[in-house]
Protein backbone atom coordinates (compact mmCIF):
# COMPACT_ATOMS: atom_id res chain seq x y z
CA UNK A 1 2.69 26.82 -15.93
CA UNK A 2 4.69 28.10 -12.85
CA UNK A 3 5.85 25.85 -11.03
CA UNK A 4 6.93 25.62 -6.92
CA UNK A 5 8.72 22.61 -5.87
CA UNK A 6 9.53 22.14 -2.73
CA UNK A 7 12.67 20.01 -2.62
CA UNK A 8 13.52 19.53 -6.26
CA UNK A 9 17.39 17.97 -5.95
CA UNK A 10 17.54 14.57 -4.95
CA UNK A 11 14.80 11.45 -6.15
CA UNK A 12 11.11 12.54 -6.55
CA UNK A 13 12.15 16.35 -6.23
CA UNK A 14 14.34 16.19 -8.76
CA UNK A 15 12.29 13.99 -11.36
CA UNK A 16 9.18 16.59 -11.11
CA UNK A 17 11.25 19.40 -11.76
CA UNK A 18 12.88 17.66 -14.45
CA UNK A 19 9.60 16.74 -16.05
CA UNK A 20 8.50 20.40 -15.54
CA UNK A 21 11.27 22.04 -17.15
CA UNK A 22 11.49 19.62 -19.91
CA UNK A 23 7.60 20.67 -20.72
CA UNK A 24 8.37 24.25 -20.92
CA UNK A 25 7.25 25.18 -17.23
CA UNK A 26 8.89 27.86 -15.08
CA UNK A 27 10.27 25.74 -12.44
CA UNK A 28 11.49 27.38 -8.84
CA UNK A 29 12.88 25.09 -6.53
CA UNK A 30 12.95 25.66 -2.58
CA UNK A 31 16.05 23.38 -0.78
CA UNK A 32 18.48 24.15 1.85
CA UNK A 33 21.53 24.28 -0.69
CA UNK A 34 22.98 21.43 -0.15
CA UNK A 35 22.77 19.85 -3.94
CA UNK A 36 22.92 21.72 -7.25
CA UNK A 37 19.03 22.43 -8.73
CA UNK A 38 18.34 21.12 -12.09
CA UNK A 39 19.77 23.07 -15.12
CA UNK A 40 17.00 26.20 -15.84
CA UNK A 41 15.40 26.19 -12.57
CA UNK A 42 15.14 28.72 -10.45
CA UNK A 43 16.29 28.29 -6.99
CA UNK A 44 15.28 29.90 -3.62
CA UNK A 45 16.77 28.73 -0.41
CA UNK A 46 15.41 28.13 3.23
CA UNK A 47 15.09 25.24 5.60
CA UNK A 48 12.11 24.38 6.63
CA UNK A 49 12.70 23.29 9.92
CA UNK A 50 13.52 26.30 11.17
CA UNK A 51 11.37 29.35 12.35
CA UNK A 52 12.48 31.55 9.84
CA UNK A 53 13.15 28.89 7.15
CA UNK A 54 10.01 30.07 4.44
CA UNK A 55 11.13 33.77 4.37
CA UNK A 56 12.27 33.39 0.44
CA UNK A 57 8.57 32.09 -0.03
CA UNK A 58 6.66 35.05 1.40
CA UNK A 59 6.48 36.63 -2.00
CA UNK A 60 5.98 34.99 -5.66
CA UNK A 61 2.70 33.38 -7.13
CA UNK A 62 2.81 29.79 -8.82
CA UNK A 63 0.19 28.14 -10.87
CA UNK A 64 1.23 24.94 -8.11
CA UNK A 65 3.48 23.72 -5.66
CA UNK A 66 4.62 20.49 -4.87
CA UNK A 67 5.44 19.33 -1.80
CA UNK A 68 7.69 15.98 -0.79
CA UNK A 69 8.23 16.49 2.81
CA UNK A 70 8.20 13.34 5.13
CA UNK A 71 9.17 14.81 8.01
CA UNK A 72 6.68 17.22 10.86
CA UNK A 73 3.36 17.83 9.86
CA UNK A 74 3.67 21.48 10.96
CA UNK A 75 6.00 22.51 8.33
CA UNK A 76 4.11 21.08 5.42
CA UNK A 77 0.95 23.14 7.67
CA UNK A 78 3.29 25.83 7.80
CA UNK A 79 4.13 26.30 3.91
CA UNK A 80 0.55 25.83 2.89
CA UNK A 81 -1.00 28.23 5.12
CA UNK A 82 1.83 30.53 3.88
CA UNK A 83 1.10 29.66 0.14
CA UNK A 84 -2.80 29.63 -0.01
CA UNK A 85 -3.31 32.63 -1.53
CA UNK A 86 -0.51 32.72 -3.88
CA UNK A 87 -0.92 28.95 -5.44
CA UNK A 88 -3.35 27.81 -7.58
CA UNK A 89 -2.86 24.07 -6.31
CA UNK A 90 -0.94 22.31 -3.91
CA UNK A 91 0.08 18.30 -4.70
CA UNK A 92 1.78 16.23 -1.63
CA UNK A 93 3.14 13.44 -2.37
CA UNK A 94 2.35 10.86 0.59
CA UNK A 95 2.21 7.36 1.24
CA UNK A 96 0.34 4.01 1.53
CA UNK A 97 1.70 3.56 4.78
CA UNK A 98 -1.09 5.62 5.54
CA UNK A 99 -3.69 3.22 5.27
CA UNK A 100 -4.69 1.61 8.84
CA UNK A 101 -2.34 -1.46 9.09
CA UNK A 102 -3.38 -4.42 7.96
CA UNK A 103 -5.38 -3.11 5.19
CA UNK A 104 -7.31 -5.81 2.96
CA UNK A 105 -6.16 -5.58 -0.52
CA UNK A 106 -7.37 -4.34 -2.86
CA UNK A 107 -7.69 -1.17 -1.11
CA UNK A 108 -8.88 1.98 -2.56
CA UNK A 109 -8.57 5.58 -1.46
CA UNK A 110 -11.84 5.43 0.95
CA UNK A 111 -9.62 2.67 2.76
CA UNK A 112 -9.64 3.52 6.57
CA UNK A 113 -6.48 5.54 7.59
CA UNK A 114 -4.35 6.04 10.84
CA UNK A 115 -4.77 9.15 12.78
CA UNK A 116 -2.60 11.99 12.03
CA UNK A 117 -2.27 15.96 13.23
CA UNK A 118 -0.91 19.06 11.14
CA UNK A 119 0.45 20.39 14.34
CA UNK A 120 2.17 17.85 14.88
CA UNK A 121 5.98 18.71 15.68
CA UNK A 122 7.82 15.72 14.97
CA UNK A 123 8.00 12.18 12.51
CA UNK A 124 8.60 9.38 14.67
CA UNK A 125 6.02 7.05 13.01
CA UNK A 126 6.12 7.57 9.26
CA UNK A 127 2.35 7.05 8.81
CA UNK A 128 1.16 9.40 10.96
CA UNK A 129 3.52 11.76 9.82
CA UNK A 130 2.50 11.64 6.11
CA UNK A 131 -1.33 11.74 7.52
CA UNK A 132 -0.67 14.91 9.29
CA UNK A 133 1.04 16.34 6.38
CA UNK A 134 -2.13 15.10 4.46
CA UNK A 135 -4.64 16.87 6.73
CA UNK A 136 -2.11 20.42 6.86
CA UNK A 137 -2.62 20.84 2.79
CA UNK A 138 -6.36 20.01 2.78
CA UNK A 139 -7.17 22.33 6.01
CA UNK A 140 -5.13 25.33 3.96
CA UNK A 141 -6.52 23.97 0.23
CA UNK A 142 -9.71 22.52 0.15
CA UNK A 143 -10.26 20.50 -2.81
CA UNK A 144 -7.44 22.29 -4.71
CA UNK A 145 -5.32 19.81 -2.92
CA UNK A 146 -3.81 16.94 -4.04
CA UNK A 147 -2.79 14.04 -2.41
CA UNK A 148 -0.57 11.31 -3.90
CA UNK A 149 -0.41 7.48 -2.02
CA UNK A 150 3.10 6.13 -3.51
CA UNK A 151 4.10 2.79 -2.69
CA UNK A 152 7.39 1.88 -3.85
CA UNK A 153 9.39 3.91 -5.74
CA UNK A 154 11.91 3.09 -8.24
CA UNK A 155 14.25 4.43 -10.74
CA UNK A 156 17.01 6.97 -11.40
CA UNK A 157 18.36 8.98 -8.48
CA UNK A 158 16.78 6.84 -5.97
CA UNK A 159 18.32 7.96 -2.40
CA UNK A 160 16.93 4.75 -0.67
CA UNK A 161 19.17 2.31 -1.86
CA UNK A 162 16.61 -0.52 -2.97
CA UNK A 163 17.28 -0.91 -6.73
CA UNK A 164 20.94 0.20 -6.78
CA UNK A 165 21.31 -2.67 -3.87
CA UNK A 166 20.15 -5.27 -6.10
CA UNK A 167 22.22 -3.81 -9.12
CA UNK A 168 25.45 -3.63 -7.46
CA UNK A 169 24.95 -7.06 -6.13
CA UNK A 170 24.53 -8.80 -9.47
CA UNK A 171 27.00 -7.11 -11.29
CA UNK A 172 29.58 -8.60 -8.92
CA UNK A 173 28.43 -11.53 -10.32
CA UNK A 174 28.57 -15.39 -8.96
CA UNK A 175 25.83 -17.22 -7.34
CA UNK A 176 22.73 -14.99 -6.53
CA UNK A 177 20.20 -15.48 -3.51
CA UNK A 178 17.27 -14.79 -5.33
CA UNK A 179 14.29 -14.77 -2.48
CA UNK A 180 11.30 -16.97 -4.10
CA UNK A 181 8.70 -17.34 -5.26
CA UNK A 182 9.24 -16.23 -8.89
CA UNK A 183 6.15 -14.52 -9.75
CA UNK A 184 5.69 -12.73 -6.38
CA UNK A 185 4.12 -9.77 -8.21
CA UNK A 186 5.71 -6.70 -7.14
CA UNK A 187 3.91 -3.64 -6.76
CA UNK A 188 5.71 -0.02 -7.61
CA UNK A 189 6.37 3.13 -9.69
CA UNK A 190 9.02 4.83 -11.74
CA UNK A 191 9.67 7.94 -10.55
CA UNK A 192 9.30 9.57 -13.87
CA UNK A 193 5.95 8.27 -14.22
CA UNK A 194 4.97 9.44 -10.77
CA UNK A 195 5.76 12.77 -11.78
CA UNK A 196 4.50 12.81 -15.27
CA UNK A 197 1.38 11.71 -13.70
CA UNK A 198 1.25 14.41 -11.32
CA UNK A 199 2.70 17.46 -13.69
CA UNK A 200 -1.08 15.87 -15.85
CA UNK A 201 -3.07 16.22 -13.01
CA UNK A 202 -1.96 19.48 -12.19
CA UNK A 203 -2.60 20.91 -15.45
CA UNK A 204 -5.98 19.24 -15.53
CA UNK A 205 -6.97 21.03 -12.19
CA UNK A 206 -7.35 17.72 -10.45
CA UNK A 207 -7.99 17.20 -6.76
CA UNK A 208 -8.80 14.79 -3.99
CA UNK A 209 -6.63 11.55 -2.85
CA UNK A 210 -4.98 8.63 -5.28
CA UNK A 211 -3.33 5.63 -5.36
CA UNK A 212 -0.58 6.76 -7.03
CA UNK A 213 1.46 3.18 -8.26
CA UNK A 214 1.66 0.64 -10.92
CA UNK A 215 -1.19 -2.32 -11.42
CA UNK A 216 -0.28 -5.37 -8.83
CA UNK A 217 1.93 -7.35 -11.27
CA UNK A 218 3.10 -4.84 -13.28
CA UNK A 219 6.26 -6.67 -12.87
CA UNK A 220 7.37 -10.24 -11.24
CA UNK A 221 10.31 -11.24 -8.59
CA UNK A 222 11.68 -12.46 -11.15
CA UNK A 223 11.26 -10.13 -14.11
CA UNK A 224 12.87 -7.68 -11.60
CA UNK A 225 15.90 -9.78 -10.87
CA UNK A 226 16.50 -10.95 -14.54
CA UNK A 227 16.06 -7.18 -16.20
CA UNK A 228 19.23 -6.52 -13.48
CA UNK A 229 21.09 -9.60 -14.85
CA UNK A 230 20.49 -8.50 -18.18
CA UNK A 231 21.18 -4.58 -18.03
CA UNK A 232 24.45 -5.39 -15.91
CA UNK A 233 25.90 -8.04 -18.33
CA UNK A 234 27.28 -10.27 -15.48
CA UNK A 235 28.01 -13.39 -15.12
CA UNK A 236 25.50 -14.21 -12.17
CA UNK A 237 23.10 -17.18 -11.62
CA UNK A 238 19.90 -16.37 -10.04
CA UNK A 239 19.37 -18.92 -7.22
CA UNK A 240 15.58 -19.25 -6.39
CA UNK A 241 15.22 -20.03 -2.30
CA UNK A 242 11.77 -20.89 -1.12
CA UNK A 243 10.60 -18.17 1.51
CA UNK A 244 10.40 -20.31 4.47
CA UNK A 245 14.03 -20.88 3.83
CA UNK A 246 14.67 -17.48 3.57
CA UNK A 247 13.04 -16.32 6.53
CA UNK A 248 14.83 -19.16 8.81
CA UNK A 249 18.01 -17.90 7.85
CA UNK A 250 16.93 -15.12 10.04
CA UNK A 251 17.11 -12.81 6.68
CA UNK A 252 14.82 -9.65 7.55
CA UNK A 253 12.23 -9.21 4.24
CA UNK A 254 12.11 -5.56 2.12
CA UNK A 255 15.71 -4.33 4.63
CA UNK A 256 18.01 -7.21 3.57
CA UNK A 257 16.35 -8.47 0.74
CA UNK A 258 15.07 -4.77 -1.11
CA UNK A 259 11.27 -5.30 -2.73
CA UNK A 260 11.19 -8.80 -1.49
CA UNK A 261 7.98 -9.49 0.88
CA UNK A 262 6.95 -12.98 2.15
CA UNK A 263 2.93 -13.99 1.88
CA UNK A 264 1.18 -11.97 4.81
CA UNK A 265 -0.20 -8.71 6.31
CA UNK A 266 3.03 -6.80 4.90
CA UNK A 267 2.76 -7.69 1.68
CA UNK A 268 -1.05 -6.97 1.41
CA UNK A 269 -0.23 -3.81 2.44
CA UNK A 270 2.68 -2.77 0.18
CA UNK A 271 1.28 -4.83 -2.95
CA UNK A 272 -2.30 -4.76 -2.18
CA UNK A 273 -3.57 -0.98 -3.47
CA UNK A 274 -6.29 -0.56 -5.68
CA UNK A 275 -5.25 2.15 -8.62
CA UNK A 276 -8.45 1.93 -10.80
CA UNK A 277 -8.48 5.70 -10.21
CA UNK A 278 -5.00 6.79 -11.13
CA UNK A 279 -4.93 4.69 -14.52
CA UNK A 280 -9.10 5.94 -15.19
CA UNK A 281 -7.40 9.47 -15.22
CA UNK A 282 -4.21 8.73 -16.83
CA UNK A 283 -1.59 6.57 -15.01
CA UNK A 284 0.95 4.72 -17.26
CA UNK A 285 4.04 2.49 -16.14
CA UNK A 286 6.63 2.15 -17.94
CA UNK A 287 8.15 -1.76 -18.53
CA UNK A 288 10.23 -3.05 -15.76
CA UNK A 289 13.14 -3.57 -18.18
CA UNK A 290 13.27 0.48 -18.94
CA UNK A 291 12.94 1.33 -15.16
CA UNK A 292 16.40 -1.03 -14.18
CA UNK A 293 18.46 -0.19 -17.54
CA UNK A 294 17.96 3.45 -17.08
CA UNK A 295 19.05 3.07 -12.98
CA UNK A 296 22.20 1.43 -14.01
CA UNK A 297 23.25 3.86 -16.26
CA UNK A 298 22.53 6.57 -13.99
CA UNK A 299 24.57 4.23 -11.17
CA UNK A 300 27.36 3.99 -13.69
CA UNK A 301 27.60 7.68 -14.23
CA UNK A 302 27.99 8.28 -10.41
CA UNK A 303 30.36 5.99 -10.14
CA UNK A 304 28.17 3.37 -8.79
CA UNK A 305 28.00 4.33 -5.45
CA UNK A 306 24.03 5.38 -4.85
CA UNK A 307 23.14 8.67 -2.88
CA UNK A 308 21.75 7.73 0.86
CA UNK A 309 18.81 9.66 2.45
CA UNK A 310 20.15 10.30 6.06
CA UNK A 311 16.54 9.12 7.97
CA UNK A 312 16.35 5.90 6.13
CA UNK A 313 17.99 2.48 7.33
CA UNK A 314 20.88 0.94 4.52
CA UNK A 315 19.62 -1.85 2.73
CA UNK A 316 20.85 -4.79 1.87
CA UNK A 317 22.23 -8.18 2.74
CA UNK A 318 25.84 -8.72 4.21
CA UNK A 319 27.86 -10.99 1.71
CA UNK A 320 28.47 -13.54 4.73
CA UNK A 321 24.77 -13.75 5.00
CA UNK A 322 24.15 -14.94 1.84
CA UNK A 323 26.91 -17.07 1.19
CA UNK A 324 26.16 -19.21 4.74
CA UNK A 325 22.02 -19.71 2.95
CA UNK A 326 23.82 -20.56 -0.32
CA UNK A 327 26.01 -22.97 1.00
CA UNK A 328 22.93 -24.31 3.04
């Protein structure tokens, strides 16, 4: 298989093309230069937010491309109109946020979504964004498009900051706020099983729209927060805090507190997708355990200072913070 992927050096990018070249595929990755490709790829350079940006890609022929972009609909519309002749398939990987807010859990793919253009020339709202990027690959692909609806993602290279946050916190070790309840089940995927999932469904010819994340419950609060004190070996002591407490310390859920959601229209949303269809054709989630142990040892190799995507906010809570609610 020959492979296009758009992006291909930092989190999801970078785990598909992994997965690709560790199958044997002939990888190519587009970026704008500004971090090394994986070892054995290819590499073509552009940025696609500029008028010229897709000259390297007006020649070349790939079995499929795929396509990360969370920024204007019209360059995802412009790359697929470009590539529609030359690729055999074309997978985006979206979001749940696209899914008309407050959705009713468990929702499925037929779920009603927001609006969305593929001419649209900027990303102010996230959802619509995605949505337009949605609509730019079907218009150009037809049912040789397909459409991925991550929630959460976890795992090595992460760029967001959520599950190197919590790492870094409990290996400094001490007293822990640990944002209740317990079995809050969490709702996410590893990035490696994202894109072994989607490398499958390429090479199966699949189409059409998934929920692309693990079973609700495929992991607790509290399995999440004990595989961290486990992996990092430090001497910390989980403190449980009831949410109401939590919330009138003025905390602000999933920014200061990374995965953690109190009971309400957020949560459904972002822990409330239906992904019969993903596991019918092949989905598999690794344990929790696996995801956090191999994070940490990619933090540790870095030097434990996590990558940060530019367009997202930094997470977590300010030491103060906590200590005034543990002290509380």
């Amino acid at each position: 298989m020959k492979l296009l992927m758009l992006g291909g050096t930092e989190f999801v990018g970078r785990a598909v093309a992994e997965a690709a070249l560790a199958r044997g595929w002939e990888v190519t990755v587009f970026h704008r230069g500004k971090h090394a490709p994986p070892e054995g790829a290819t590499a073509l350079h552009g940025d696609r937010g500029s008028a010229a940006g897709l000259a390297a890609l007006e020649a070349g022929e790939w079995d499929a491309v795929v396509d990360t972009w969370s920024g204007a609909p019209s360059a995802v519309r412009d790359t697929a109109r470009l590539l529609a002749g030359r690729v055999g398939r074309y997978a985006y990987v979206s979001t749940n946020s696209v899914y008309a807010f407050p959705p009713t859990p468990p929702y499925d793919e037929q779920a009603p979504v927001v609006a969305g253009s593929p001419d649209a020339t900027d990303a102010e709202d996230y959802a619509q964004a995605k949505r337009g990027g949605e609509l730019a690959v079907t218009e150009a692909f037809g049912d040789r498009a397909l459409l991925l609806r991550a929630g959460l993602i976890l795992g090595p290279y992460e760029n967001i900051g959520r599950l190197p946050w919590w790492l870094n916190r409990i290996a400094r070790g001490g007293p822990v706020l640990a944002p209740g309840p317990r079995e809050l089940a969490l709702q996410y995927i590893d990035v490696r099983d994202l894109a072994a999932w989607t490398l499958d469904a390429l090479e199966a010819g699949r189409g059409g729209v998934y929920n692309l994340v693990s079973e609700v419950g495929h992991a607790t609060m509290g399995e999440f927060l004990e595989s961290c004190v486990t992996v990092t070996g430090a001497d910390a002591e989980l403190r449980w805090t009831a949410p109401a407490d939590v919330l009138a310390a003025g905390i602000a859920p999933w920014i200061e507190l990374p995965l953690w959601l109190a009971t309400g229209e957020l949560e459904d949303a972002i822990y409330g997708a239906d992904v019969s269809k993903a596991l019918a054709d092949g989905l598999r989630c690794r344990p929790v355990g696996e995801t956090v142990a191999d994070t940490w040892a990619w933090l540790q190799s870095i030097g434990g200072v996590a990558p940060q995507r530019p367009d997202r906010p930094v997470v977590g809570l300010p030491p103060e913070k906590e200590a005034a609610v543990l002290r509380g």
